[in-house]
PDB file of N, CA and C in Angstrom:
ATOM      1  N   UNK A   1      33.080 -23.310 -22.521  1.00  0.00           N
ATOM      2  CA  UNK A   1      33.549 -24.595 -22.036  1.00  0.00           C
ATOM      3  C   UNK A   1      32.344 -25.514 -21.839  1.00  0.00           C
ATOM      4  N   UNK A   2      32.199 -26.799 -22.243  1.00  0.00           N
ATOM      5  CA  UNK A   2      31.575 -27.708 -22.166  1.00  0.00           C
ATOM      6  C   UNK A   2      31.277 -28.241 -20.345  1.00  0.00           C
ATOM      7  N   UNK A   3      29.959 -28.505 -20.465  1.00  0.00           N
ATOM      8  CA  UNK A   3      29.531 -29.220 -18.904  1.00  0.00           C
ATOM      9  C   UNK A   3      30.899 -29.830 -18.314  1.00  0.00           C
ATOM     10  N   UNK A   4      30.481 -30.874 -18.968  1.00  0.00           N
ATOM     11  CA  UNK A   4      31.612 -31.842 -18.893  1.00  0.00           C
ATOM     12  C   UNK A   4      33.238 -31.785 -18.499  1.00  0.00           C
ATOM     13  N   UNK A   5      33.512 -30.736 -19.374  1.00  0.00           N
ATOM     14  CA  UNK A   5      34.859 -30.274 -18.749  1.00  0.00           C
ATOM     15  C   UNK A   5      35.107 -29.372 -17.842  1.00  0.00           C
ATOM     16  N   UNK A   6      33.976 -29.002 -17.651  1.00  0.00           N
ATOM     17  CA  UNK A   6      33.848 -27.929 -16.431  1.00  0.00           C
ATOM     18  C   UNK A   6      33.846 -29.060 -15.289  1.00  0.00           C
ATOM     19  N   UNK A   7      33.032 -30.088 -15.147  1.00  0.00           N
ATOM     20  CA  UNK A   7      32.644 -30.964 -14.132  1.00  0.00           C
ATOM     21  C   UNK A   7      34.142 -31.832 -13.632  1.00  0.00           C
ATOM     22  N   UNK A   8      35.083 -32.061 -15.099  1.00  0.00           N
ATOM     23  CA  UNK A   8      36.174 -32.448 -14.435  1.00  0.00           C
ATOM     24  C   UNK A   8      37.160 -31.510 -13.720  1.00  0.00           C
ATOM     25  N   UNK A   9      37.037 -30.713 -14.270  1.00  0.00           N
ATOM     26  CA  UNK A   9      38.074 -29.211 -13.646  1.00  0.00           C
ATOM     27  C   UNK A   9      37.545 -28.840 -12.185  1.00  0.00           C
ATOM     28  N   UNK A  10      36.379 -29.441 -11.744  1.00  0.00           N
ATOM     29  CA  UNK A  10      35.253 -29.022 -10.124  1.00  0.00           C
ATOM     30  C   UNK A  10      36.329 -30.332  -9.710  1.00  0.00           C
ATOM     31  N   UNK A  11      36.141 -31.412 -10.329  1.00  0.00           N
ATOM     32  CA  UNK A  11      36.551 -32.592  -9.524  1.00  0.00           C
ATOM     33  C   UNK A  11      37.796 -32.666  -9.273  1.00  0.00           C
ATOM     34  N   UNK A  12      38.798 -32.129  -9.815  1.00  0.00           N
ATOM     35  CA  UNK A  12      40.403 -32.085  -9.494  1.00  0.00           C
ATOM     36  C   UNK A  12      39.990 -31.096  -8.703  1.00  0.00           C
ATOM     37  N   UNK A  13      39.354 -29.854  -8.602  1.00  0.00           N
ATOM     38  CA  UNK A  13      39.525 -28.610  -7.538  1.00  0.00           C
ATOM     39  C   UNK A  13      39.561 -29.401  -6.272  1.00  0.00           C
ATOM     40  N   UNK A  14      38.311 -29.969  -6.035  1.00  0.00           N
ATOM     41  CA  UNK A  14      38.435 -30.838  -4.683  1.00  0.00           C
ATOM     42  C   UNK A  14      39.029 -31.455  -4.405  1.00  0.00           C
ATOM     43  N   UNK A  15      39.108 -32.504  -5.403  1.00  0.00           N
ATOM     44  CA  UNK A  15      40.691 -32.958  -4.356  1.00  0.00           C
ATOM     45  C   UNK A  15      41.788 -32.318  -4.321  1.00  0.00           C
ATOM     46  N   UNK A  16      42.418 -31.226  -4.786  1.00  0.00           N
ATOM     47  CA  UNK A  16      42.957 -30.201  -4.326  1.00  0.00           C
ATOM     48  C   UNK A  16      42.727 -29.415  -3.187  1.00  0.00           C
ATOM     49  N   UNK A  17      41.168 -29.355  -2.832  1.00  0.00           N
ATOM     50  CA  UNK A  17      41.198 -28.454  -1.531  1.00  0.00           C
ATOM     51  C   UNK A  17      41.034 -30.036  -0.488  1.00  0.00           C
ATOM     52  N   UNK A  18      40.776 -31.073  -0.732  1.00  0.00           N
ATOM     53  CA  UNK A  18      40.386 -31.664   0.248  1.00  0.00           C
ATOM     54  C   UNK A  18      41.837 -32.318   0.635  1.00  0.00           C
ATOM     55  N   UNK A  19      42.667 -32.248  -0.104  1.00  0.00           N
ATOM     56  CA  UNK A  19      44.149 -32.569   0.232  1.00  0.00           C
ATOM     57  C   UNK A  19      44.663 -30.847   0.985  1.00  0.00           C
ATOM     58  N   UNK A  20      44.601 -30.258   0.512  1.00  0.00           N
ATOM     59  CA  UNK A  20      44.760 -28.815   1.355  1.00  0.00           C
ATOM     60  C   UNK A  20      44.406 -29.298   3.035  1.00  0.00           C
ATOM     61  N   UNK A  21      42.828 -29.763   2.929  1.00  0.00           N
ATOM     62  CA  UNK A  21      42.374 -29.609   4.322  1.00  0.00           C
ATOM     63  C   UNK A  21      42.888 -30.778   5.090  1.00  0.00           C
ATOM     64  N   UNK A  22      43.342 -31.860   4.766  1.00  0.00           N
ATOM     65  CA  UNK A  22      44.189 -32.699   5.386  1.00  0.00           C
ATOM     66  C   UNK A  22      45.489 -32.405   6.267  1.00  0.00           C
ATOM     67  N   UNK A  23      45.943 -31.216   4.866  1.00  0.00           N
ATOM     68  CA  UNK A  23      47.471 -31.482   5.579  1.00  0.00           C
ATOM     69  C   UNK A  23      47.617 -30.146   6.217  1.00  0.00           C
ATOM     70  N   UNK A  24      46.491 -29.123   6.892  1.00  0.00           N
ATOM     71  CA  UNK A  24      46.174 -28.721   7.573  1.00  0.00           C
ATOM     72  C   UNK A  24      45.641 -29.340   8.938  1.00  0.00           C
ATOM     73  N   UNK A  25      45.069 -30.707   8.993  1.00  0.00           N
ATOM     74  CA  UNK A  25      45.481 -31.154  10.374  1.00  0.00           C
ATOM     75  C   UNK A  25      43.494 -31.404  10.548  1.00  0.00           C
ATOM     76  N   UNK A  26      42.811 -31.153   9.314  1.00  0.00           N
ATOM     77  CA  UNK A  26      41.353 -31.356   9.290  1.00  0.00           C
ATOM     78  C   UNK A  26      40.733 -32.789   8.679  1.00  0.00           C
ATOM     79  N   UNK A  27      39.805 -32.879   8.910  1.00  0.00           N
ATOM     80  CA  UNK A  27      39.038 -34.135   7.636  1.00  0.00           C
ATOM     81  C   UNK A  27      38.021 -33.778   7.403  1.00  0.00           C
ATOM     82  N   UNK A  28      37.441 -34.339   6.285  1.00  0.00           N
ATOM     83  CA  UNK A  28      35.830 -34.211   6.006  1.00  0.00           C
ATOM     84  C   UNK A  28      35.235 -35.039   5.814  1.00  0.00           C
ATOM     85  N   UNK A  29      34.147 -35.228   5.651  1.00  0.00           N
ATOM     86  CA  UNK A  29      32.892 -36.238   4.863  1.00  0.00           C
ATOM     87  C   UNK A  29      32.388 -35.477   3.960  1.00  0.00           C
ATOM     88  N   UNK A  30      31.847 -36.298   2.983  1.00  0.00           N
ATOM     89  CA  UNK A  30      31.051 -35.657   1.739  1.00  0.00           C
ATOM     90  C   UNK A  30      29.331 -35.366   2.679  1.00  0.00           C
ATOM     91  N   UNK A  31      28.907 -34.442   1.947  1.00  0.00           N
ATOM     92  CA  UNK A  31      27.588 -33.961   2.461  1.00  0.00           C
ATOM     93  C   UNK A  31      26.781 -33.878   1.404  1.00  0.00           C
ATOM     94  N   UNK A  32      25.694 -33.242   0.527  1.00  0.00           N
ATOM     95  CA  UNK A  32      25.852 -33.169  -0.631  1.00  0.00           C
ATOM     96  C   UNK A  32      26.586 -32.622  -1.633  1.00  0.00           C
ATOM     97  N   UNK A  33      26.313 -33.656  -2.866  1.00  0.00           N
ATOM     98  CA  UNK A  33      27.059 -33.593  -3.964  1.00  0.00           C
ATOM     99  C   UNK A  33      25.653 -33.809  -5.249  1.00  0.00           C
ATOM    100  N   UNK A  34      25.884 -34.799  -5.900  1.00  0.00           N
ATOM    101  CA  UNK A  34      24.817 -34.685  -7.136  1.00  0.00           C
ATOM    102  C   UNK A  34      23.610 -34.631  -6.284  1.00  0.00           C
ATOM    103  N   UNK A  35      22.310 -33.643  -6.906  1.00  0.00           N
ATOM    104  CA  UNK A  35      21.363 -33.795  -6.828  1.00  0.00           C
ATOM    105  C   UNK A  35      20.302 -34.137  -7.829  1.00  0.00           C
ATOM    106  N   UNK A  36      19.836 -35.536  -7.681  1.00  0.00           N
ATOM    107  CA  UNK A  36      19.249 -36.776  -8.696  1.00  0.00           C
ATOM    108  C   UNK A  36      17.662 -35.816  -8.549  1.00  0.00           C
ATOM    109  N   UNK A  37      17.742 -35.631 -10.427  1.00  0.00           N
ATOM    110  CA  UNK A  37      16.673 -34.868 -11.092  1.00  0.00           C
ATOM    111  C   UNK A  37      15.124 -35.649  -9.968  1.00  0.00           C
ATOM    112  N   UNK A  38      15.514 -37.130 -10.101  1.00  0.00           N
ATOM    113  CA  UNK A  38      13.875 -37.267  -9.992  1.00  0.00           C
ATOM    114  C   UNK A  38      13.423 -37.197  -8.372  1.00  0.00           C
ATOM    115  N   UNK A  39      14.506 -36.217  -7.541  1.00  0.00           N
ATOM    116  CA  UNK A  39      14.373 -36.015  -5.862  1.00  0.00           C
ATOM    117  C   UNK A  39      14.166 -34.738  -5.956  1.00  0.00           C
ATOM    118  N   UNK A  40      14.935 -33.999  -6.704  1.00  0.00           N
ATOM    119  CA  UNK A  40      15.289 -32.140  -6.306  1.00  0.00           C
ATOM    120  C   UNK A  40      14.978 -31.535  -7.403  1.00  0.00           C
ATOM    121  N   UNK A  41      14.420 -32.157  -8.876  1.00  0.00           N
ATOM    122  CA  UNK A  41      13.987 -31.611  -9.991  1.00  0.00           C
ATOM    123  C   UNK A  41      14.648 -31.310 -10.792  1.00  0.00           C
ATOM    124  N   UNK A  42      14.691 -31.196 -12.043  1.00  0.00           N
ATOM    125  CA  UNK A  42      15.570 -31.008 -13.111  1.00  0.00           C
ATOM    126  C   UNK A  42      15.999 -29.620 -12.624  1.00  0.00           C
ATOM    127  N   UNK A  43      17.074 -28.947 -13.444  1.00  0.00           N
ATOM    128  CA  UNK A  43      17.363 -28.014 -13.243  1.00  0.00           C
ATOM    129  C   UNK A  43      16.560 -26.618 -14.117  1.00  0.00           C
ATOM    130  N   UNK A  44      16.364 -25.481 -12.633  1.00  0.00           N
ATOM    131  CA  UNK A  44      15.352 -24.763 -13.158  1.00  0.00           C
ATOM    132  C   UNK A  44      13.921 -24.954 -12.277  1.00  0.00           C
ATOM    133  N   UNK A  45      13.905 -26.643 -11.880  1.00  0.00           N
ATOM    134  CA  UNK A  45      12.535 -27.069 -11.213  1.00  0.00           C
ATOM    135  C   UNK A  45      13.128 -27.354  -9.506  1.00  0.00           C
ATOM    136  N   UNK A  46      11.812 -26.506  -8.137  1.00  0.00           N
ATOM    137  CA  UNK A  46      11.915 -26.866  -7.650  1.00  0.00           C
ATOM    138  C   UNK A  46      11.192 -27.796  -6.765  1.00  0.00           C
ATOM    139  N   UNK A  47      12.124 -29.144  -6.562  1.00  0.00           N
ATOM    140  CA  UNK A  47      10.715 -29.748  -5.736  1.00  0.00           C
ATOM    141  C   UNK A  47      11.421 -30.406  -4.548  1.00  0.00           C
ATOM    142  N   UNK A  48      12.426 -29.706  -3.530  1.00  0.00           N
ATOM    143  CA  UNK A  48      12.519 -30.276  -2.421  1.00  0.00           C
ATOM    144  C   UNK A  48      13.034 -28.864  -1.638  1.00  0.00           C
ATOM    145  N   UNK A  49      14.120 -29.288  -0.812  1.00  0.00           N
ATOM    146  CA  UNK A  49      15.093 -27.923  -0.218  1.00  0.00           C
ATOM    147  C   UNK A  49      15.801 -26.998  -1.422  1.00  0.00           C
ATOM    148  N   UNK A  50      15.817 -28.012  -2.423  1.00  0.00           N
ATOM    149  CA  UNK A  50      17.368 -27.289  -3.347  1.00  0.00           C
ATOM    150  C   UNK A  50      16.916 -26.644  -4.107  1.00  0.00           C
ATOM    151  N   UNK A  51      17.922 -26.107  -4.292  1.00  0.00           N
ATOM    152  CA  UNK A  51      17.252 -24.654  -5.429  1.00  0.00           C
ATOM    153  C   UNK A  51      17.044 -25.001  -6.444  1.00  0.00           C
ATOM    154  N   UNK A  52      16.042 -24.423  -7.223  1.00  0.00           N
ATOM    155  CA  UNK A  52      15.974 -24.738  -8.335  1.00  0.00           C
ATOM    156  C   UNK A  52      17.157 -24.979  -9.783  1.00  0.00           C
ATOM    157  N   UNK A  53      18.339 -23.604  -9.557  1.00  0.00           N
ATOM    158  CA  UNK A  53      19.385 -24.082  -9.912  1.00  0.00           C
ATOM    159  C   UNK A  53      20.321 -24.070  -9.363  1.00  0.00           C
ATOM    160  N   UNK A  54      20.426 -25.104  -8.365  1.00  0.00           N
ATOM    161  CA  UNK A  54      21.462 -25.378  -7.419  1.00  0.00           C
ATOM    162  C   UNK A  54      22.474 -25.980  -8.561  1.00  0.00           C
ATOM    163  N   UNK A  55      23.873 -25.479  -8.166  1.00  0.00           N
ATOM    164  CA  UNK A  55      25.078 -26.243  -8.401  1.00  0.00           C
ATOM    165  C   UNK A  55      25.227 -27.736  -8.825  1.00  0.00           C
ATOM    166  N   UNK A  56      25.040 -28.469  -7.447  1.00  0.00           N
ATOM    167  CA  UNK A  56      24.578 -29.483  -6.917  1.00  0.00           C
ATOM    168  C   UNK A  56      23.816 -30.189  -8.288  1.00  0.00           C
ATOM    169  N   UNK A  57      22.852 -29.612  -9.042  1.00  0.00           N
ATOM    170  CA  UNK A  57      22.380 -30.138 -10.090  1.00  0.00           C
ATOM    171  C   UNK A  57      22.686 -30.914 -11.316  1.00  0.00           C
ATOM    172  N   UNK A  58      24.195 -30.151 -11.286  1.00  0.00           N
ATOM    173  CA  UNK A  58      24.947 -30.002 -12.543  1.00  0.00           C
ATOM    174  C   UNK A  58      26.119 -30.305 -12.283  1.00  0.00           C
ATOM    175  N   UNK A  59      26.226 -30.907 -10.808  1.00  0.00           N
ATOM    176  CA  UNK A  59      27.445 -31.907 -10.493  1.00  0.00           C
ATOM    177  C   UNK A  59      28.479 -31.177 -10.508  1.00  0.00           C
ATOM    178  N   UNK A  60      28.167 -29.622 -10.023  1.00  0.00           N
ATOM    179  CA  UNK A  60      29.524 -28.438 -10.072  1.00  0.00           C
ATOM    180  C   UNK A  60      29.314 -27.560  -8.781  1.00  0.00           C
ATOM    181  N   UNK A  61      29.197 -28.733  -7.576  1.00  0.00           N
ATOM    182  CA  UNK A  61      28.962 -28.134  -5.955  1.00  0.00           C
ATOM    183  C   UNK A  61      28.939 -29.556  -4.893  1.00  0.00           C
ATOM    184  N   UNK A  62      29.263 -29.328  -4.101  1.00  0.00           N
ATOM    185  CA  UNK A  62      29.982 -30.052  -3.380  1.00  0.00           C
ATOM    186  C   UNK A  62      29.383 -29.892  -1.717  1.00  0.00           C
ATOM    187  N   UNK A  63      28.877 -30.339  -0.538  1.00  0.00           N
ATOM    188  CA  UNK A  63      29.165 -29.993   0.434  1.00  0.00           C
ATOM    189  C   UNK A  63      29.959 -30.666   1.053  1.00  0.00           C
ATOM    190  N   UNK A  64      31.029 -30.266   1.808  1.00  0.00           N
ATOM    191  CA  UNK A  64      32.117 -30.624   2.759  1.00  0.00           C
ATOM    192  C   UNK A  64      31.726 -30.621   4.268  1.00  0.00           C
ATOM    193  N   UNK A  65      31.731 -31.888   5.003  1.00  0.00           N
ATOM    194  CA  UNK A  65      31.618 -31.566   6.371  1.00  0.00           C
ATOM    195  C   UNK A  65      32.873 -31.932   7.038  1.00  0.00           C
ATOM    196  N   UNK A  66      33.279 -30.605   8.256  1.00  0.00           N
ATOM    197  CA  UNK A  66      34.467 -30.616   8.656  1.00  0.00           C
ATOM    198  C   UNK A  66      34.768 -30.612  10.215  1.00  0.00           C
ATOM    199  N   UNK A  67      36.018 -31.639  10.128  1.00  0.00           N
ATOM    200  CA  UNK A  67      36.069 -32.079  11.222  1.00  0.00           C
ATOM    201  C   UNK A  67      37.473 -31.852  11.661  1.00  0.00           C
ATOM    202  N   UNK A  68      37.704 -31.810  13.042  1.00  0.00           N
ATOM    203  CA  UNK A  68      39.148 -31.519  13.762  1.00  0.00           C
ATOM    204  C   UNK A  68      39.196 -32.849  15.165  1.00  0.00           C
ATOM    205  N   UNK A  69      40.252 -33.378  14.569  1.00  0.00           N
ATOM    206  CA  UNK A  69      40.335 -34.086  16.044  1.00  0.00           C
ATOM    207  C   UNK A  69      39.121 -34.980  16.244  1.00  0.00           C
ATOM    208  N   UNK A  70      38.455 -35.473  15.375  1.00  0.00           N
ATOM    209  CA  UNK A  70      37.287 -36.366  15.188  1.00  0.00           C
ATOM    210  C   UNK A  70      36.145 -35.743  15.669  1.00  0.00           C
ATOM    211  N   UNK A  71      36.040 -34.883  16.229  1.00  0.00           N
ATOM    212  CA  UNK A  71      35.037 -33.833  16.048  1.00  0.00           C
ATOM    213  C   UNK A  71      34.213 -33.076  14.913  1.00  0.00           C
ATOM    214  N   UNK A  72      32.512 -33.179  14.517  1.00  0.00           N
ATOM    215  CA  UNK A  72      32.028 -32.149  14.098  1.00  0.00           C
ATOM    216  C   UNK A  72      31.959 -30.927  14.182  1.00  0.00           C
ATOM    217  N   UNK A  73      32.538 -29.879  13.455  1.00  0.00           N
ATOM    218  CA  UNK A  73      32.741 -28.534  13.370  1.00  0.00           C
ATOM    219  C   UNK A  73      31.504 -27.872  12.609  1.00  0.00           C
ATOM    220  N   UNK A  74      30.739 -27.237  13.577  1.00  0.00           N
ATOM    221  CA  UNK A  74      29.517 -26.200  13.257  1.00  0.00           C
ATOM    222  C   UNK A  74      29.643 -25.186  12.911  1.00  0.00           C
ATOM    223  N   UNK A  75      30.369 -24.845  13.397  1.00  0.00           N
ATOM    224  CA  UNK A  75      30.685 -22.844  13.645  1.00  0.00           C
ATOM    225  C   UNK A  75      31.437 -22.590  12.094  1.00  0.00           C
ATOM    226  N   UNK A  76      30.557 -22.157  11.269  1.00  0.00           N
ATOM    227  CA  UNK A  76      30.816 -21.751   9.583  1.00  0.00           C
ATOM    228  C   UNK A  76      32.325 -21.267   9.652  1.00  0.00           C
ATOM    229  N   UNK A  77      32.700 -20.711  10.314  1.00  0.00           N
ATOM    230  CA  UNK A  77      33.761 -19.674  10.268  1.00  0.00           C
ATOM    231  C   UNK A  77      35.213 -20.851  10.148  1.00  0.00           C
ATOM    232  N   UNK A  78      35.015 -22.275  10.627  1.00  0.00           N
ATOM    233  CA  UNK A  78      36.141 -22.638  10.423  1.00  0.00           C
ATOM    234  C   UNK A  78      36.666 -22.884   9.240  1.00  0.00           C
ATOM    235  N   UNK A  79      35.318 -22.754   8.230  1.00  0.00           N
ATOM    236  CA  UNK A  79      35.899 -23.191   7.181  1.00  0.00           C
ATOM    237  C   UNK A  79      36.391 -22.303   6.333  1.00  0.00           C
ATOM    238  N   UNK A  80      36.610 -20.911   7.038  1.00  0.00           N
ATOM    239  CA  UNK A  80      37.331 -19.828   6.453  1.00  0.00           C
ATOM    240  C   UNK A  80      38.704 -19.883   5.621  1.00  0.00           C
ATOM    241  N   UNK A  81      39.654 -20.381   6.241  1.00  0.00           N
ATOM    242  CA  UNK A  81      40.849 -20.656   5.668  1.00  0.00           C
ATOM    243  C   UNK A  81      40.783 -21.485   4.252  1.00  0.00           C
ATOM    244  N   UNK A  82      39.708 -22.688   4.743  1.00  0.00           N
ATOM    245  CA  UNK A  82      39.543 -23.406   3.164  1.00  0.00           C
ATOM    246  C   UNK A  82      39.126 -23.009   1.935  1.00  0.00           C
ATOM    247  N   UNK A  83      37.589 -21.922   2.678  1.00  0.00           N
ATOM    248  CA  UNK A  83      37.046 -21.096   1.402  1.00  0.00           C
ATOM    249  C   UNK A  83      37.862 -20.218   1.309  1.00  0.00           C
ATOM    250  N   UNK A  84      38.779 -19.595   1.472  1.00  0.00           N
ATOM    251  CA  UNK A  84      39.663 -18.757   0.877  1.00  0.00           C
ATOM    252  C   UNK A  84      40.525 -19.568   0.155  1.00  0.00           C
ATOM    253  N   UNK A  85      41.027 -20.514   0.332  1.00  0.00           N
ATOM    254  CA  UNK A  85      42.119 -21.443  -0.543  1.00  0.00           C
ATOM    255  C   UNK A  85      41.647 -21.354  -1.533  1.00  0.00           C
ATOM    256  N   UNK A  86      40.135 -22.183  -1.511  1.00  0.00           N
ATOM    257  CA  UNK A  86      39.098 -23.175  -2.840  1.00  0.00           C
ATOM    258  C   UNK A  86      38.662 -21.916  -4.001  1.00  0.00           C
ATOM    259  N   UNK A  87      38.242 -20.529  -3.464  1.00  0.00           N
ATOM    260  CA  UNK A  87      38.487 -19.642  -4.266  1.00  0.00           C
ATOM    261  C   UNK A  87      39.676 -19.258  -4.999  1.00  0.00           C
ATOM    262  N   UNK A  88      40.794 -19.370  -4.108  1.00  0.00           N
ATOM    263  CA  UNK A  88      42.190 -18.912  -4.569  1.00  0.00           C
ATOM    264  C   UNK A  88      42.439 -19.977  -6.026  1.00  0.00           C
ATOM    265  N   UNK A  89      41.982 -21.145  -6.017  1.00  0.00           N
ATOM    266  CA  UNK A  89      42.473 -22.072  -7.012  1.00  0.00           C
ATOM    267  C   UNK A  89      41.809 -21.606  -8.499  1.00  0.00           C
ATOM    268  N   UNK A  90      40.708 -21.041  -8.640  1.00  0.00           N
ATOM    269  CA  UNK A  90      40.266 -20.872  -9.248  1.00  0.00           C
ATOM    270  C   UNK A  90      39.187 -19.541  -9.367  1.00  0.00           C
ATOM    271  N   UNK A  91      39.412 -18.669 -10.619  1.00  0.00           N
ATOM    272  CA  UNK A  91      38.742 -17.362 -10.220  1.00  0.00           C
ATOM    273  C   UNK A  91      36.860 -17.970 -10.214  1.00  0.00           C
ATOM    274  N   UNK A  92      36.060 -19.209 -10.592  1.00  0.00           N
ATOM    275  CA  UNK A  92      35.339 -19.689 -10.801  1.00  0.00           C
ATOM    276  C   UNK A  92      34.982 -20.119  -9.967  1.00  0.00           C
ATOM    277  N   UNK A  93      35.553 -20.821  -9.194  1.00  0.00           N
ATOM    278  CA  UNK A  93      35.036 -21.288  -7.988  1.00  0.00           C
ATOM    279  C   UNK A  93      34.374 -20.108  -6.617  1.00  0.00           C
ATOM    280  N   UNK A  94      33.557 -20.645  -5.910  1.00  0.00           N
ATOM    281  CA  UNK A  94      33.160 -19.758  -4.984  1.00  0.00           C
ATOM    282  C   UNK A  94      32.515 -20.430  -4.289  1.00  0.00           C
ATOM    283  N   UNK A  95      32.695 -20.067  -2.812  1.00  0.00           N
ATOM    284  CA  UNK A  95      32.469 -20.673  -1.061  1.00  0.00           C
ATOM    285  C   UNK A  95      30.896 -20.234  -0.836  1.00  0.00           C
ATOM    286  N   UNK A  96      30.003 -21.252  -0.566  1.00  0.00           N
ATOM    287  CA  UNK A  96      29.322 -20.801   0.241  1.00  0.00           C
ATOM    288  C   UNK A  96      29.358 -19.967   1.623  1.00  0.00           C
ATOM    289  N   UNK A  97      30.428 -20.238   2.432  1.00  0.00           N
ATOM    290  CA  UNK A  97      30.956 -18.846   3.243  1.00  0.00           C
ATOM    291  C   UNK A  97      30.628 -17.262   3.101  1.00  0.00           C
ATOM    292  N   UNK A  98      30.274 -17.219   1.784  1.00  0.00           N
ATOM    293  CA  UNK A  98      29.853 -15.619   1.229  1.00  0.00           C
ATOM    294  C   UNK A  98      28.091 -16.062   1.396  1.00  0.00           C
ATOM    295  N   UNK A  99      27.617 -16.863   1.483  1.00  0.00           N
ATOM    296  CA  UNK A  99      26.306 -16.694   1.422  1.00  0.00           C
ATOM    297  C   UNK A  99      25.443 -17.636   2.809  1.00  0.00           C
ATOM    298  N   UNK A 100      26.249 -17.640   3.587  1.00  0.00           N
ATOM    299  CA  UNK A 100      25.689 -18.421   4.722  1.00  0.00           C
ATOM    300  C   UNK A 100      25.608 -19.662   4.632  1.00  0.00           C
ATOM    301  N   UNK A 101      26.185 -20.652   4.153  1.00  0.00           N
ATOM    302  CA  UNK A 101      26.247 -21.722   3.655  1.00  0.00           C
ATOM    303  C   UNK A 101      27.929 -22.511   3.568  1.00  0.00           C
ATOM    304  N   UNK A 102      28.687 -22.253   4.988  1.00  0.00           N
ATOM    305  CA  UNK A 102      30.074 -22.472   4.459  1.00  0.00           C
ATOM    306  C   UNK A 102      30.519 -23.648   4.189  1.00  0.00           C
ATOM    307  N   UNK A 103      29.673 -24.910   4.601  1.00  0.00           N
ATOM    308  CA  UNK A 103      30.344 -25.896   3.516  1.00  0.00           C
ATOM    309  C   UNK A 103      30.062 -26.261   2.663  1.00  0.00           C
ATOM    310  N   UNK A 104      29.560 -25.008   1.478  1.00  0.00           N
ATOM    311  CA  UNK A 104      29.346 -25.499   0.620  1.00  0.00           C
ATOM    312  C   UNK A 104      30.419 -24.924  -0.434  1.00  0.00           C
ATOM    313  N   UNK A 105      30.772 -25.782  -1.502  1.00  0.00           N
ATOM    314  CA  UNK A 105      31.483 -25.900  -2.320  1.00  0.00           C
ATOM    315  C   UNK A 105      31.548 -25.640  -3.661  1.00  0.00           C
ATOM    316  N   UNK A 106      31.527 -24.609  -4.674  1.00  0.00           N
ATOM    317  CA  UNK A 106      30.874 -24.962  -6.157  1.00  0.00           C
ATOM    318  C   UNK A 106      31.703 -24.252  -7.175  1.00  0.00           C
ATOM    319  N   UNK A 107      31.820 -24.704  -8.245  1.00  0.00           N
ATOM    320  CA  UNK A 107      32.210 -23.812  -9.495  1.00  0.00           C
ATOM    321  C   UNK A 107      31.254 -23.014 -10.201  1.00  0.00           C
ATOM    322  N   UNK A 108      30.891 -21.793 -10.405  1.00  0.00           N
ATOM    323  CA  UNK A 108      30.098 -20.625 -10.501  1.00  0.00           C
ATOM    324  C   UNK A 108      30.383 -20.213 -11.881  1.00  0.00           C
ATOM    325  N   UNK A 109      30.539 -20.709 -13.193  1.00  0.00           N
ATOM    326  CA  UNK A 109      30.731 -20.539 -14.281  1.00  0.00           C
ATOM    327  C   UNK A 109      29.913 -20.616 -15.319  1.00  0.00           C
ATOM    328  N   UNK A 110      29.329 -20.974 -15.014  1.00  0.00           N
ATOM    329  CA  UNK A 110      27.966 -22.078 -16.785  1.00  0.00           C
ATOM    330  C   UNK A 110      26.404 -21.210 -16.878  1.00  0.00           C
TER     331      UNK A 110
END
């Protein structure tokens, strides 16, 4: 499968889970999403926090920040229910939740 169509198939996932987390009674803000080659390095290169091949690179990772009741939610674990959804949609997708990182978001394919 092509970048590209991988990148649109990430972008319907989310709004699929981010409509999930709505009508569960949550909201979010975007956190990161693209990470611009000439800040975090092409992919492969690292030159800030992000990994060298972060997700994030390739516009196929997402961070979600989540909120209840207009409140910031810290505690990783709430976003349990979601990373189980956001996996469920797709055998490709996968939660930062498995790696200490739960709002993070990505398609794990390429």
């Amino acid at each position: 499968m092509s970048l590209s169509k991988a990148q649109r198939e990430f972008a319907l996932d989310i709004a699929d889970l981010i409509h999930f987390i709505y009508e569960s009674g949550y909201e979010v803000t975007f956190g990161d999403a693209y990470r611009d080659p000439r800040v975090h390095g092409k992919l492969g290169e690292k030159r800030s926090y992000s990994s060298p091949y972060s997700n994030h690179k390739r516009r196929l990772a997402v961070d979600l920040n989540l909120f209840k009741d207009g409140e910031y939610l810290t505690d990783g674990e709430a976003h349990r229910p979601f990373a189980d959804y956001w996996e469920a949609i797709r055998p490709e997708n996968r939660s930062g939740i498995r790696f200490n990182d739960a709002n993070h978001y990505e398609r794990n394919e390429l």
